[in-house]
Protein backbone atom coordinates (compact mmCIF):
# COMPACT_ATOMS: atom_id res chain seq x y z
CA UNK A 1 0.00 0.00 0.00
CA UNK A 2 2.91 2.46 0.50
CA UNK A 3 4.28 1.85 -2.41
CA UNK A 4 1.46 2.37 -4.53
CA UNK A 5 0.71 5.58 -2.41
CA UNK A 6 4.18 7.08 -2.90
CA UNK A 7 3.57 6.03 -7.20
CA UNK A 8 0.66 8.07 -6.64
CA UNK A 9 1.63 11.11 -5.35
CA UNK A 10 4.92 11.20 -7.38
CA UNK A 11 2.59 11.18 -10.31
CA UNK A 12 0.54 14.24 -9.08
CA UNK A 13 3.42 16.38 -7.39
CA UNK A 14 6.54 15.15 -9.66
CA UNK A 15 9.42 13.21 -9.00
CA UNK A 16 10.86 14.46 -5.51
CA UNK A 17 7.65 15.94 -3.34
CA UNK A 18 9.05 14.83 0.19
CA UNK A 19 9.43 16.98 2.03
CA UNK A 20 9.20 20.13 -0.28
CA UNK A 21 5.73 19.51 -0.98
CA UNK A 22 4.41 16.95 1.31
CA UNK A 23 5.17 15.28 4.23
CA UNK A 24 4.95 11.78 4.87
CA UNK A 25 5.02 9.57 7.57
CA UNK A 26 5.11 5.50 6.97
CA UNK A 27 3.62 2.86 9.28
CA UNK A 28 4.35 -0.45 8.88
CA UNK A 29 6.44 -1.12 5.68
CA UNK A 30 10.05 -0.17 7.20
CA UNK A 31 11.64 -1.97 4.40
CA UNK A 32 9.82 0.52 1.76
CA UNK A 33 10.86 3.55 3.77
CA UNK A 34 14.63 2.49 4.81
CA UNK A 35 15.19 2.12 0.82
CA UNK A 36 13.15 5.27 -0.78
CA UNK A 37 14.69 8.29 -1.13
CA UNK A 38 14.81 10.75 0.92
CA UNK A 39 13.97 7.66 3.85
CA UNK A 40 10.79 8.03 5.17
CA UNK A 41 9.34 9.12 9.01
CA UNK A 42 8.16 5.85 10.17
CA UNK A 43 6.09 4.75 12.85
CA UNK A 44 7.35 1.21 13.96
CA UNK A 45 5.24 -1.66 15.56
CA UNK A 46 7.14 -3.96 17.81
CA UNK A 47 5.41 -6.89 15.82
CA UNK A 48 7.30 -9.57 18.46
CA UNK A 49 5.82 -7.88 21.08
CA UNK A 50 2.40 -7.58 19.60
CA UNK A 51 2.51 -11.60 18.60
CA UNK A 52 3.14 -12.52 21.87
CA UNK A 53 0.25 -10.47 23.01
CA UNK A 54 -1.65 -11.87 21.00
CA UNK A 55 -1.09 -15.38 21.44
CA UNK A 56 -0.89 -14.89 25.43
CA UNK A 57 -4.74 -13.92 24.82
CA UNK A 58 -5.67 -16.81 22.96
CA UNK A 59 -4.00 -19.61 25.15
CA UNK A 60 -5.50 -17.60 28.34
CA UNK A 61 -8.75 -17.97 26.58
CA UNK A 62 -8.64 -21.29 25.59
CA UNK A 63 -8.12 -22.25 28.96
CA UNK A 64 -11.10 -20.58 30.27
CA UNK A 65 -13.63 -19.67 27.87
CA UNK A 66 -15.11 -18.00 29.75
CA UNK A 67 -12.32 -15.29 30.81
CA UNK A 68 -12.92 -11.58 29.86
CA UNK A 69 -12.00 -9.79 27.09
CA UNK A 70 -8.71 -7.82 27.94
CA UNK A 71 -7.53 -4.89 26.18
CA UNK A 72 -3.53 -4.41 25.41
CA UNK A 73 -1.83 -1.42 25.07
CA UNK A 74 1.46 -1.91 22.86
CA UNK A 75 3.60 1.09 22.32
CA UNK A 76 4.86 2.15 18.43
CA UNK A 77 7.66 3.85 18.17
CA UNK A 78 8.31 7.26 15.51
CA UNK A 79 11.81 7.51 13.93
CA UNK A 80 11.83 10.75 12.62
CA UNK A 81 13.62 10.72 9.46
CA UNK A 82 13.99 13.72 6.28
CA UNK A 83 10.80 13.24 4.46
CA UNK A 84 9.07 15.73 6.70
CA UNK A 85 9.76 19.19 7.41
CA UNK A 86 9.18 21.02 10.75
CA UNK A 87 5.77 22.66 10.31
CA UNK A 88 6.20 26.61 9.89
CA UNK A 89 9.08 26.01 7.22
């Protein structure tokens, strides 16, 4: 989906719109933004950590069905990068 967002907006604003026209932040497909040019902001999900959430949940439920539903809070992290610019630039 990033990829074919970035095609997208190339194709409106030209070949090089981050960050002199746009901004961009990416979540979720670091390999995408580690690679384009200039690298992009990315907001990172600890996906190990969110697994093991996950499958904590569904072993503590399968051993009572009965158990309530628990909500998890898993932190993302933002690596700022050059495809944004400080806003009042």
């Amino acid at each position: 989906m990033l990829a074919r967002t970035i095609r997208r907006l190339r194709e409106h604003f030209g070949p090089q719109p981050f960050p002199r026209r746009l901004s961009v932040v990416a979540i979720g497909d670091e390999a995408l933004a580690d690679v384009h040019e200039p690298a992009l902001v990315m907001v990172t999900r600890p996906i190990r950590d969110i697994g093991d959430s996950v499958a904590d949940q569904i072993l503590r439920r399968l051993d009572n069905l009965v158990s309530p539903v628990e909500e998890v809070s898993i932190p993302m992290t933002f690596r700022p990068e050059p495809s944004i610019v400080a806003l009042g630039r």
